[in-house]
C-alpha atoms as a PDB file:
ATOM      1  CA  UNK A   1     -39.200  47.303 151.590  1.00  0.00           C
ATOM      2  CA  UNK A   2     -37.448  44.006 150.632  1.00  0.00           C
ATOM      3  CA  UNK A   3     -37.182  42.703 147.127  1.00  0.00           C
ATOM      4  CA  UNK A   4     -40.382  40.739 146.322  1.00  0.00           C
ATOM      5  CA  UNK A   5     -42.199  42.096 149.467  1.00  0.00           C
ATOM      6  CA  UNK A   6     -45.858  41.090 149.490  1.00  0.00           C
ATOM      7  CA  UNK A   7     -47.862  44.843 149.901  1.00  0.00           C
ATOM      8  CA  UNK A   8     -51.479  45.170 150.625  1.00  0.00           C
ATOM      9  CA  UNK A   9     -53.607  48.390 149.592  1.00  0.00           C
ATOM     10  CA  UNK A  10     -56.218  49.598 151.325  1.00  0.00           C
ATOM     11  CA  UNK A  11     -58.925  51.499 149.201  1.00  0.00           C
ATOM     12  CA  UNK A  12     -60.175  51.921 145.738  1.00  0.00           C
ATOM     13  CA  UNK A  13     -59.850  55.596 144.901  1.00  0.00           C
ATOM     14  CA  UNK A  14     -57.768  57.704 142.990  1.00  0.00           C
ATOM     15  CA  UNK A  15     -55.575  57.861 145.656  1.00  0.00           C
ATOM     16  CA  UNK A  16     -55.253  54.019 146.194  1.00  0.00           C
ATOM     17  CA  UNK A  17     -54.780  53.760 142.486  1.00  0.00           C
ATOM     18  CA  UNK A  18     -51.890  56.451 142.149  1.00  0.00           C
ATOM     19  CA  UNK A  19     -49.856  54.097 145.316  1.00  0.00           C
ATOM     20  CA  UNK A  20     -50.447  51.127 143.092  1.00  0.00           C
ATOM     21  CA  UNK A  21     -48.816  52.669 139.792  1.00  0.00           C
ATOM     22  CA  UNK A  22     -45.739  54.539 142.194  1.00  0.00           C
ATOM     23  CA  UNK A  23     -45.225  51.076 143.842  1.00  0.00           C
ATOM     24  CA  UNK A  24     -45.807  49.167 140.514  1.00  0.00           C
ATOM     25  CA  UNK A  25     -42.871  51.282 139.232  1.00  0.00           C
ATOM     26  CA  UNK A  26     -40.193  50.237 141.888  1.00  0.00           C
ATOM     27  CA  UNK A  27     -37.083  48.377 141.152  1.00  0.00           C
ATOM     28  CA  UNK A  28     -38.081  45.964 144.302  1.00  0.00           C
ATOM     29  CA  UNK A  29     -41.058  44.539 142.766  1.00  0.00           C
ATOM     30  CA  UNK A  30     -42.792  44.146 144.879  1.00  0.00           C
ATOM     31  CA  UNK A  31     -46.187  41.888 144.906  1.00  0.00           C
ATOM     32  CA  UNK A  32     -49.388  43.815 145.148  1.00  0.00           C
ATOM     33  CA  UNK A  33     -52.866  43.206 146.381  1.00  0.00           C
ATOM     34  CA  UNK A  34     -55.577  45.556 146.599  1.00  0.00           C
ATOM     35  CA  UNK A  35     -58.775  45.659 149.117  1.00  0.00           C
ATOM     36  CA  UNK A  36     -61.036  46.556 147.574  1.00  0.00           C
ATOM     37  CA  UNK A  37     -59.441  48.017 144.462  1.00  0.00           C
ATOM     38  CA  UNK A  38     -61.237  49.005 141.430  1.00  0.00           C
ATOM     39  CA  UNK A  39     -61.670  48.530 138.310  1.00  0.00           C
ATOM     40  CA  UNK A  40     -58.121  50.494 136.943  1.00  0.00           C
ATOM     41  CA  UNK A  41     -56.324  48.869 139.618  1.00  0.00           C
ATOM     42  CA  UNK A  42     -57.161  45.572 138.574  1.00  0.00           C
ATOM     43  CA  UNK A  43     -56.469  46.141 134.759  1.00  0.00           C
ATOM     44  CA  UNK A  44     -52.577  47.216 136.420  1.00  0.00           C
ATOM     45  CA  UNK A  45     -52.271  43.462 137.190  1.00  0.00           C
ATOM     46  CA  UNK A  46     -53.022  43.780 140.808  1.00  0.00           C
ATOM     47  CA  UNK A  47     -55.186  41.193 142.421  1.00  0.00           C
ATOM     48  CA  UNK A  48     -58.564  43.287 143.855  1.00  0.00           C
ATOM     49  CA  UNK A  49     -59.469  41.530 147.058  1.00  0.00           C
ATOM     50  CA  UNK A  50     -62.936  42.048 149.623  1.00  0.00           C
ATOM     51  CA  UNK A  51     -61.878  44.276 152.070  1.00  0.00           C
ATOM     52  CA  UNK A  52     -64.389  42.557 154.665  1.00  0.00           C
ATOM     53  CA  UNK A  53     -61.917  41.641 157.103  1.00  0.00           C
ATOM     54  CA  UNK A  54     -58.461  43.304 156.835  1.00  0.00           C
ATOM     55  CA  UNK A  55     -56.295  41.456 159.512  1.00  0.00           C
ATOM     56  CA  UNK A  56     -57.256  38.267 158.682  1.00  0.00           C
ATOM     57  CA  UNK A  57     -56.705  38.982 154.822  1.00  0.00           C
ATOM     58  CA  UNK A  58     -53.184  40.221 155.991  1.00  0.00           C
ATOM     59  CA  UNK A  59     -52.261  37.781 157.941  1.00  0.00           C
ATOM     60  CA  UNK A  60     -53.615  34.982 156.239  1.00  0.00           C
ATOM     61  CA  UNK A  61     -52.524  36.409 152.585  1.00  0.00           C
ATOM     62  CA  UNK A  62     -49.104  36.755 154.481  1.00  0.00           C
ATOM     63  CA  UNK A  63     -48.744  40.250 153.681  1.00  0.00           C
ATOM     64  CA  UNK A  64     -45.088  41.960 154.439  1.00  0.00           C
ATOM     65  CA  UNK A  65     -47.004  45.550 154.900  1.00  0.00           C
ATOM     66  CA  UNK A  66     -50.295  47.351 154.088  1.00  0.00           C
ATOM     67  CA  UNK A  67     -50.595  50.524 153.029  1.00  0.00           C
ATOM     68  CA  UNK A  68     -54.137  52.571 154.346  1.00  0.00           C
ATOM     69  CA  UNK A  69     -55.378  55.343 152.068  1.00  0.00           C
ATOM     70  CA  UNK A  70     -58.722  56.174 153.152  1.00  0.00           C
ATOM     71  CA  UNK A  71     -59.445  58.069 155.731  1.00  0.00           C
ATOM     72  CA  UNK A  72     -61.850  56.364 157.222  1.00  0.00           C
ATOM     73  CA  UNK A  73     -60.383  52.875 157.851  1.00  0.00           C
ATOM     74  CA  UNK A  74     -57.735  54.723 159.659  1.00  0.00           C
ATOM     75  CA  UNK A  75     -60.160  57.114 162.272  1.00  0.00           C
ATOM     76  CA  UNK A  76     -61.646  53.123 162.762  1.00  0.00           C
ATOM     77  CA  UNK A  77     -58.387  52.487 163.704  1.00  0.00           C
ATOM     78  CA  UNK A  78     -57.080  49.857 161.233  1.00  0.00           C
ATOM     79  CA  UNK A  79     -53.528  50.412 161.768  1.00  0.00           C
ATOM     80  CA  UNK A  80     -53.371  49.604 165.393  1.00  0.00           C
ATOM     81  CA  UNK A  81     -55.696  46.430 164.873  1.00  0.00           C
ATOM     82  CA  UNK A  82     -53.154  45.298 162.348  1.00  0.00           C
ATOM     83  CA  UNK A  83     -50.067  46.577 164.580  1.00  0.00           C
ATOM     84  CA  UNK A  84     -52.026  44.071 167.300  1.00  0.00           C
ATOM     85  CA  UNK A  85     -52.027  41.608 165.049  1.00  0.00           C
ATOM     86  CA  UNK A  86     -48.157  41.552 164.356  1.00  0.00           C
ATOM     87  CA  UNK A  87     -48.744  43.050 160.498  1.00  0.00           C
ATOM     88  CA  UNK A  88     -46.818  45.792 159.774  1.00  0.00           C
ATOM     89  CA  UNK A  89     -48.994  49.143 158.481  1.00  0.00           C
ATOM     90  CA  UNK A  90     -48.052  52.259 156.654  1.00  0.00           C
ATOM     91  CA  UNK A  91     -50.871  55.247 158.145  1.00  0.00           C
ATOM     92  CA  UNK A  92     -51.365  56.584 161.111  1.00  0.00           C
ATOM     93  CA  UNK A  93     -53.060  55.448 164.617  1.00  0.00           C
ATOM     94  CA  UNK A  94     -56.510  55.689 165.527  1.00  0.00           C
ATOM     95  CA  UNK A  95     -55.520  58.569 168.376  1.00  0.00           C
ATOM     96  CA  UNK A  96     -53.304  60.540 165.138  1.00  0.00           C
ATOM     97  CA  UNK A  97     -56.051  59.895 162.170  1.00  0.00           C
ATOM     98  CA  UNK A  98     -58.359  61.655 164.595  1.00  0.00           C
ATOM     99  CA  UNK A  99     -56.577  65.184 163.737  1.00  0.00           C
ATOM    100  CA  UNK A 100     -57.606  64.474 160.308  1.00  0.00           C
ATOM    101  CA  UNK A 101     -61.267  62.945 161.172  1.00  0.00           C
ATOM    102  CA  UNK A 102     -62.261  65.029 162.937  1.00  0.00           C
ATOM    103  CA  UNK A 103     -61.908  69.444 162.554  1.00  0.00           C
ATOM    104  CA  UNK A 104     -63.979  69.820 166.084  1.00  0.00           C
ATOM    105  CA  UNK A 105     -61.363  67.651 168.055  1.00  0.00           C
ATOM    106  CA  UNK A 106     -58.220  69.166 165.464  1.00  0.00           C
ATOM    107  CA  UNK A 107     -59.322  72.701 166.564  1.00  0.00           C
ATOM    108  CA  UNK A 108     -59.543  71.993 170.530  1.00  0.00           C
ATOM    109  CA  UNK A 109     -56.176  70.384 170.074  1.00  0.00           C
ATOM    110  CA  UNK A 110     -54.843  73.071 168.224  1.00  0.00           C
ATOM    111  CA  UNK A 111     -56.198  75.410 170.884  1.00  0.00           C
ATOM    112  CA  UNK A 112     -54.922  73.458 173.600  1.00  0.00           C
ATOM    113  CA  UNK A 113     -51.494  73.130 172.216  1.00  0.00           C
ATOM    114  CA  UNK A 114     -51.604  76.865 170.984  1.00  0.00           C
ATOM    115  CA  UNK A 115     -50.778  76.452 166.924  1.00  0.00           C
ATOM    116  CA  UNK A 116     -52.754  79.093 165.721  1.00  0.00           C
ATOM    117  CA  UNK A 117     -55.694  78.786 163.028  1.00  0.00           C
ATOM    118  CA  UNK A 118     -58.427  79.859 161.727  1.00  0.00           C
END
């Protein structure tokens, strides 16, 4: 990440929250927005933003990277619509987050690939 980088959050949990204080703690400082944010993220300083249409608040927010937390923006596949888009994203692809999303397609993979579970 470059000094002053311009970082975009996805979500407004816990998780989201605890990115926002690691990043808010980096020597780079970077900027930091938040879609949607909450309430504790906002009082950190950051700028809580609609998270109605990602890209175009990426692109048009000019936004060096964004970071997805939730897990369902990523099964939607958010990170390949901003990877389309020319915006570079933290998280993993539609095809990947579907391990995660899913436990009926994660166990017929596992089976088909033979890792072993339960």
């Amino acid at each position: 990440m470059a000094a002053g980088a311009r970082l975009l959050v996805v979500g407004g949990g816990g998780r989201e929250h605890a990115l926002v204080r690691t990043l808010l703690r980096s020597p780079r400082e970077p900027e930091l927005l938040c879609a949607p944010g909450n309430a504790g993220i906002a009082r950190d300083g950051v700028e809580c933003l609609p998270d109605d249409d990602l890209v175009a608040l990426a692109r048009g927010r000019e936004v060096d990277l964004v970071v997805v937390g939730p897990e369902a923006p990523l099964v939607a596949g958010l990170v390949d619509e901003l990877a389309s888009a020319g915006v570079a994203a933290f998280g993993p692809s539609r095809e990947a987050a579907r391990i995660e999303g899913s436990k009926a397609y994660a166990k017929q993979l596992m089976k088909e690939t033979g890792v072993p579970t339960a």
